[in-house]
N, C-alpha and C. Protein backbone atom coordinates (compact mmCIF):
# COMPACT_ATOMS: atom_id res chain seq x y z
N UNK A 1 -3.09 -7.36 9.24
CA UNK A 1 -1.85 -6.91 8.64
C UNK A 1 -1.46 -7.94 7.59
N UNK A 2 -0.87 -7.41 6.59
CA UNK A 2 -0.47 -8.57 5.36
C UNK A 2 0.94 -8.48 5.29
N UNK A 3 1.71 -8.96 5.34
CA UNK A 3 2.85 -9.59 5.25
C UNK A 3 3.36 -10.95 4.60
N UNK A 4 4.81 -10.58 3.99
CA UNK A 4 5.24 -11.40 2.95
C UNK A 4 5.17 -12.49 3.96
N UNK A 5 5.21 -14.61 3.50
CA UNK A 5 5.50 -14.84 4.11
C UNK A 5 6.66 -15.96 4.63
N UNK A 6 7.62 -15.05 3.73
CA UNK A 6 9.20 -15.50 4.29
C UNK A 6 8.58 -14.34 5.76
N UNK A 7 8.72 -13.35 5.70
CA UNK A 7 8.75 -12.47 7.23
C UNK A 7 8.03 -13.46 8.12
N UNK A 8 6.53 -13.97 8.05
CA UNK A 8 5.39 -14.48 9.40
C UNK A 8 6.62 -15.44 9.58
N UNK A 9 7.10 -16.52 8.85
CA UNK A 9 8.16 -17.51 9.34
C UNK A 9 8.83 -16.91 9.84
N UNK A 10 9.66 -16.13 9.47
CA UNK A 10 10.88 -15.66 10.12
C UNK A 10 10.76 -14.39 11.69
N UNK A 11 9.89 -13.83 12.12
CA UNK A 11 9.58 -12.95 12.97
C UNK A 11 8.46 -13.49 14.05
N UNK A 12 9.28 -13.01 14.97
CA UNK A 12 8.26 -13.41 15.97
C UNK A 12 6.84 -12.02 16.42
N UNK A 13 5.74 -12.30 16.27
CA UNK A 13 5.11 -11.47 16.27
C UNK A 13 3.96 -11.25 17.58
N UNK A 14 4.24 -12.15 18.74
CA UNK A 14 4.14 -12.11 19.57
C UNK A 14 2.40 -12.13 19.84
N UNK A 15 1.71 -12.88 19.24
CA UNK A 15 0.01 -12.57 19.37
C UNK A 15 -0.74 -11.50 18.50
N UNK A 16 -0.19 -10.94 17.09
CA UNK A 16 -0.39 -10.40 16.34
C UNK A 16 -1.36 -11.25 15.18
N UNK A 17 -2.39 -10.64 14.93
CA UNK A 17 -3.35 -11.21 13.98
C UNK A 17 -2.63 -11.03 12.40
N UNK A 18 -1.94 -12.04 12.02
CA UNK A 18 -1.42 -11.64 10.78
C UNK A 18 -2.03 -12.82 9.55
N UNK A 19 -2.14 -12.00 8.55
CA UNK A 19 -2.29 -13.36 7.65
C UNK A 19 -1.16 -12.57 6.15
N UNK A 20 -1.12 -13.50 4.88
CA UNK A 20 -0.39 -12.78 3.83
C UNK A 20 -0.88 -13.83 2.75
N UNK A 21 -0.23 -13.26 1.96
CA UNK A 21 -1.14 -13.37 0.75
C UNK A 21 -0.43 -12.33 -0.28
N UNK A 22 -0.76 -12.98 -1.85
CA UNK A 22 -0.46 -12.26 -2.70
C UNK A 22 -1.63 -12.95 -3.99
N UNK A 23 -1.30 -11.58 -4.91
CA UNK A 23 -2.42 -11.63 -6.23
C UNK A 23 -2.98 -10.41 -6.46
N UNK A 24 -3.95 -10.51 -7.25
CA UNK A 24 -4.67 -9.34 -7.66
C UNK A 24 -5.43 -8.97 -6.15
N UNK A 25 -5.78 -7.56 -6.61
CA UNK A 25 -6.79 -6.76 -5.47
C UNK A 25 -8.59 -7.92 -5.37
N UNK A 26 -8.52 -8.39 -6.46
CA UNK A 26 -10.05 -9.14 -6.32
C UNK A 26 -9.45 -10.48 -5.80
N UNK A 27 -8.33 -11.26 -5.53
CA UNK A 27 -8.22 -12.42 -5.19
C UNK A 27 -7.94 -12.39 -3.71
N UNK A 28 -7.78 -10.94 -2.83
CA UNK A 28 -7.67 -10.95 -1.60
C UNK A 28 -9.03 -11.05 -0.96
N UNK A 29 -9.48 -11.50 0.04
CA UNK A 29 -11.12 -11.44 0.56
C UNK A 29 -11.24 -9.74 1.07
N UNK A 30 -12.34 -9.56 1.75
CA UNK A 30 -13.10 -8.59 1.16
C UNK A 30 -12.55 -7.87 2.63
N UNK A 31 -11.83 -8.45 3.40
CA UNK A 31 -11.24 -7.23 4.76
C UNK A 31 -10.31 -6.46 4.30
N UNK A 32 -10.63 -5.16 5.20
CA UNK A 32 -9.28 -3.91 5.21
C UNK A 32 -8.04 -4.41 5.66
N UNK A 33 -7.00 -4.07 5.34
CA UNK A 33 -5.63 -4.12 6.16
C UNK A 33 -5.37 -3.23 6.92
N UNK A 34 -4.23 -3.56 7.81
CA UNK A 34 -3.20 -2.46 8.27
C UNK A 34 -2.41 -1.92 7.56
N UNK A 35 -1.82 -2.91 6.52
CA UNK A 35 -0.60 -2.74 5.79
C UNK A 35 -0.39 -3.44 4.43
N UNK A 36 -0.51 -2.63 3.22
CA UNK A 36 -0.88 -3.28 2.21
C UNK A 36 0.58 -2.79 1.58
N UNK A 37 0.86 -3.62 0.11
CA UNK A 37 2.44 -3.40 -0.35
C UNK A 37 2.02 -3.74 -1.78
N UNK A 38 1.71 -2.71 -3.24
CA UNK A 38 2.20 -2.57 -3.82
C UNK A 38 3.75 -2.59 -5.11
N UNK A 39 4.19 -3.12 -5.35
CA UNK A 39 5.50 -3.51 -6.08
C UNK A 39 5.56 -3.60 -7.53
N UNK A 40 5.11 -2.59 -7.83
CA UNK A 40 4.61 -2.78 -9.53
C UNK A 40 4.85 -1.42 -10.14
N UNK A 41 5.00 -1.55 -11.72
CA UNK A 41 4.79 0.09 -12.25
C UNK A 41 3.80 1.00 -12.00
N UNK A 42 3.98 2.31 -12.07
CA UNK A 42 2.77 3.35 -11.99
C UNK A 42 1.40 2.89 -12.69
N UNK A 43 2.25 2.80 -13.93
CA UNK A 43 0.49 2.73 -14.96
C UNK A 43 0.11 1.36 -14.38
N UNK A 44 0.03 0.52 -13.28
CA UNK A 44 -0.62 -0.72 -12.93
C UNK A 44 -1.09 0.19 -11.49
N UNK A 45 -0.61 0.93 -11.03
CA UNK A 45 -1.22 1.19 -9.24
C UNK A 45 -1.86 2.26 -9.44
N UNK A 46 -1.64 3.22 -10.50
CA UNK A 46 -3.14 4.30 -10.67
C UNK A 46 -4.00 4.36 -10.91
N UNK A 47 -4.27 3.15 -11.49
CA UNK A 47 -6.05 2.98 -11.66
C UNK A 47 -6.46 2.22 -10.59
N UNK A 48 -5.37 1.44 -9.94
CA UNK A 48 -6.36 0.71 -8.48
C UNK A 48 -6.38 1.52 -7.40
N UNK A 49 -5.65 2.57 -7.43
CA UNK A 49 -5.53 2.94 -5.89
C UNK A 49 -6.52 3.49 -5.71
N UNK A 50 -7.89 4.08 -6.34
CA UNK A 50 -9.26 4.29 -5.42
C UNK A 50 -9.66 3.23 -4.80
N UNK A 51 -9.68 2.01 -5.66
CA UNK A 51 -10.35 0.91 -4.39
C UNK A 51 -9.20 0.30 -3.58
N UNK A 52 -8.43 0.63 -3.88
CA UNK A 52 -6.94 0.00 -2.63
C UNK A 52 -7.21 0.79 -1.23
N UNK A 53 -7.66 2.59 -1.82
CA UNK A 53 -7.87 3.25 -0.63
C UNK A 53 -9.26 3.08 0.28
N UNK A 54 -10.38 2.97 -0.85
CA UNK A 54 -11.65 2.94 -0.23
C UNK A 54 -11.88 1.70 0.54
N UNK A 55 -11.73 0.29 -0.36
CA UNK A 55 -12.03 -0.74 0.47
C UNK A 55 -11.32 -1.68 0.99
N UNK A 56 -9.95 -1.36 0.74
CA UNK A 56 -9.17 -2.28 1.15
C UNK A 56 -7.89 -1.95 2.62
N UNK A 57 -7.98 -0.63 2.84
CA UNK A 57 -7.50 -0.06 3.61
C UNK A 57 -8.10 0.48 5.02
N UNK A 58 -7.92 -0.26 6.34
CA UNK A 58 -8.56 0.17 7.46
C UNK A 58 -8.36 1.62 7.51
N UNK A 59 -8.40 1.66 8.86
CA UNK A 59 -8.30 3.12 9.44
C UNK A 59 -6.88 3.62 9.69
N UNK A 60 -6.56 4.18 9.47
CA UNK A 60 -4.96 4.54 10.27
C UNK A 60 -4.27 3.62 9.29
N UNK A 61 -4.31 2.93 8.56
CA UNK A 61 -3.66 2.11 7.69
C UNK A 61 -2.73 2.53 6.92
N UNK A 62 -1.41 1.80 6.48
CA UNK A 62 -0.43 2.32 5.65
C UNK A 62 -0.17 1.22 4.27
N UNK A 63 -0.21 2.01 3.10
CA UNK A 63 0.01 1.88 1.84
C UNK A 63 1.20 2.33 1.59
N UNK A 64 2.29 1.00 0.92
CA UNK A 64 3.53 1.04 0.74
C UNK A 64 4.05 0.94 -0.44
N UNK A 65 4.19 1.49 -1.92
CA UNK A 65 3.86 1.92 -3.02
C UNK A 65 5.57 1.57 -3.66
N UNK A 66 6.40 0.70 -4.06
CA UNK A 66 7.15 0.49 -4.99
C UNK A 66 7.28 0.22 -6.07
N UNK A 67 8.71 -0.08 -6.97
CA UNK A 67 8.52 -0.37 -8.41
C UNK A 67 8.26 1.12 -8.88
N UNK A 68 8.30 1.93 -8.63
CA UNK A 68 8.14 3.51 -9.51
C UNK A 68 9.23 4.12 -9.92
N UNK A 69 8.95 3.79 -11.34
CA UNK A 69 10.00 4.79 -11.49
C UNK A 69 10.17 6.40 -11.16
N UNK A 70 11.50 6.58 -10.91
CA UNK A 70 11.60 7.81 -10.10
C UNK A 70 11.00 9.06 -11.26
N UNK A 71 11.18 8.84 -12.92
CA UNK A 71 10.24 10.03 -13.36
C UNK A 71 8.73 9.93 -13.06
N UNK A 72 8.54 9.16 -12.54
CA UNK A 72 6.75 8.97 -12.29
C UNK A 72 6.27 9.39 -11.10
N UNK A 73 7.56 9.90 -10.02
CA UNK A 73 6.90 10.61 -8.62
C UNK A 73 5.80 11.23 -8.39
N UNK A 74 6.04 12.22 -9.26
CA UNK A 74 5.18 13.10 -9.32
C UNK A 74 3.67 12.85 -9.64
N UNK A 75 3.68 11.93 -10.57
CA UNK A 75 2.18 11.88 -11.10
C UNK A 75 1.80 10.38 -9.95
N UNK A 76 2.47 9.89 -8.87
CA UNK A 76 2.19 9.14 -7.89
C UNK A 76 1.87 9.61 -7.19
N UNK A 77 2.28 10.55 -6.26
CA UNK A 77 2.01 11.75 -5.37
C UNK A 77 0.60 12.26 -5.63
N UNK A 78 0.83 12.73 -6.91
CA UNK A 78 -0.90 13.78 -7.33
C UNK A 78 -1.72 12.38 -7.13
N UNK A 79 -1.54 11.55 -7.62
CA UNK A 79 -2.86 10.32 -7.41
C UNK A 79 -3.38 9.85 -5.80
N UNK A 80 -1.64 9.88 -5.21
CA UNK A 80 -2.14 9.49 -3.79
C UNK A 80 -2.84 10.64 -2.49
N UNK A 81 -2.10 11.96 -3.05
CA UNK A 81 -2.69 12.64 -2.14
C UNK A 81 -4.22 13.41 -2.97
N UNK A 82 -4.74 12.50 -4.04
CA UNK A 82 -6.00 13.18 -4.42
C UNK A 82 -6.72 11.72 -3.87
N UNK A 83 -6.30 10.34 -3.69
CA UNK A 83 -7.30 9.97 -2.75
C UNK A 83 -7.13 9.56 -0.91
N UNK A 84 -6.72 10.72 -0.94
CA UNK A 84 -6.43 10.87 0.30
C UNK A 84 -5.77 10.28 1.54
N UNK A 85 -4.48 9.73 0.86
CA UNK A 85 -3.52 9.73 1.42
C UNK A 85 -2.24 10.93 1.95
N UNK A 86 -1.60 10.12 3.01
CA UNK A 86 -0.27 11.60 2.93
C UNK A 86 0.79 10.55 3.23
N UNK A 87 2.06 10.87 2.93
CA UNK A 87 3.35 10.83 1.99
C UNK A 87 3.83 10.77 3.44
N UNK A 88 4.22 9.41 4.14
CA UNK A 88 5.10 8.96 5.49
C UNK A 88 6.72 9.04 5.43
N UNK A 89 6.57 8.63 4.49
CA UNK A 89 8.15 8.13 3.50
C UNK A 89 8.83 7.95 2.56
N UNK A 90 9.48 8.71 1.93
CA UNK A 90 10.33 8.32 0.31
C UNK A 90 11.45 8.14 0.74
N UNK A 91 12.02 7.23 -0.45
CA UNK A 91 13.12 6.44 -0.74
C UNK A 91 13.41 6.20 -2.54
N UNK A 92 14.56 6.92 -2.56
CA UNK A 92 15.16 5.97 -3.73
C UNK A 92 16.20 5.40 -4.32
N UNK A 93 16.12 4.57 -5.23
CA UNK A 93 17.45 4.31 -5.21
C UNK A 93 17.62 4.18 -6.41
N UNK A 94 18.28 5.25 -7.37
CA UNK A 94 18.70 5.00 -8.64
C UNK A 94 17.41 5.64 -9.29
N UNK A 95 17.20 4.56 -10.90
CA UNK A 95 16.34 5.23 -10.97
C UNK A 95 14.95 4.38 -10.45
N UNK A 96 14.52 4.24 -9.52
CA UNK A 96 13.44 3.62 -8.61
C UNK A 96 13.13 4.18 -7.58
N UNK A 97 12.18 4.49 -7.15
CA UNK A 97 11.49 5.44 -5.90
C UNK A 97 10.15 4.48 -5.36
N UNK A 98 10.03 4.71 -3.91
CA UNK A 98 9.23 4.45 -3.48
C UNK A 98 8.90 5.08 -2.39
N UNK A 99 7.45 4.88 -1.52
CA UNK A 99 7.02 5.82 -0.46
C UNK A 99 5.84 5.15 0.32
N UNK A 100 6.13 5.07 1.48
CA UNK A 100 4.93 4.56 2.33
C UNK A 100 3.86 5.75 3.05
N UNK A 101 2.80 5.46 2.43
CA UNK A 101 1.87 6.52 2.84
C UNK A 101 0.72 5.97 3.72
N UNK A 102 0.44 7.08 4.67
CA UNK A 102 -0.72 6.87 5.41
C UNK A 102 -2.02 7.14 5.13
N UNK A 103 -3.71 6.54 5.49
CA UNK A 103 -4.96 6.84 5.47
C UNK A 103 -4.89 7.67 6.14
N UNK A 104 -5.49 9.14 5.62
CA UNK A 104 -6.01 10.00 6.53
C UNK A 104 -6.99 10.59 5.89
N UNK A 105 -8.30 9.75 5.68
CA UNK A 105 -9.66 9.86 5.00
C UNK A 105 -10.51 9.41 5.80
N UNK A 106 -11.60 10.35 6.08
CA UNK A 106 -13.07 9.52 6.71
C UNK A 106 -13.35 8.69 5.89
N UNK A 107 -13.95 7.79 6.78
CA UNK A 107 -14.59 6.83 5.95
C UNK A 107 -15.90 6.43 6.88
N UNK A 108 -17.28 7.00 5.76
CA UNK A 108 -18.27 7.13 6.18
C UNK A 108 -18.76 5.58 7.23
N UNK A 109 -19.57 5.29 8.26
CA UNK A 109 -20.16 3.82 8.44
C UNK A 109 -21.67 3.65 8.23
């Protein structure tokens, strides 16, 4: 699981394998997450989110997608549920939207 880490300080996580980290998608090492977080404009997360989904995302894993502007829903949505994600949660506030979505893609071994 990746988490900010003001949170690992601040939460007790009781024997949870956590590590965190921030940077580009190539400066994280080469494991899946549980929980990956996004915070950027559209035109920066639509060209990564095939490899955000393919190799960087375990099984059952959730992708948490902010920073969108709310006219860009739509063309966020078509990107995430064409690589095969589905839509857990929206939120917005103003003009800013965001949505935590779940893996629900085979992924061949």
């Amino acid at each position: 699981m990746l988490l900010p880490s003001r949170t690992r300080e601040t939460e007790d996580f009781r024997g949870l394998d956590i590590s965190s980290g921030s940077g580009s998608i190539e400066a994280l090492r080469a494991d899946a997450f549980d929980v990956l977080t996004m915070n950027i404009i559209s035109e920066v997360i639509l060209p990564l989110l095939p490899h955000v989904v393919f190799s960087r995302m375990a099984d059952g894993a959730h992708l948490i997608l902010s920073g969108i502007l709310t006219t860009r829903r739509d063309n966020v949505v078509e990107a995430a549920l064409a690589n095969g994600l589905e839509l857990v949660r929206e939120r917005d506030k103003g003009e800013w939207w965001a949505v935590c979505s779940g893996a629900n893609v085979c992924r061949g071994g």
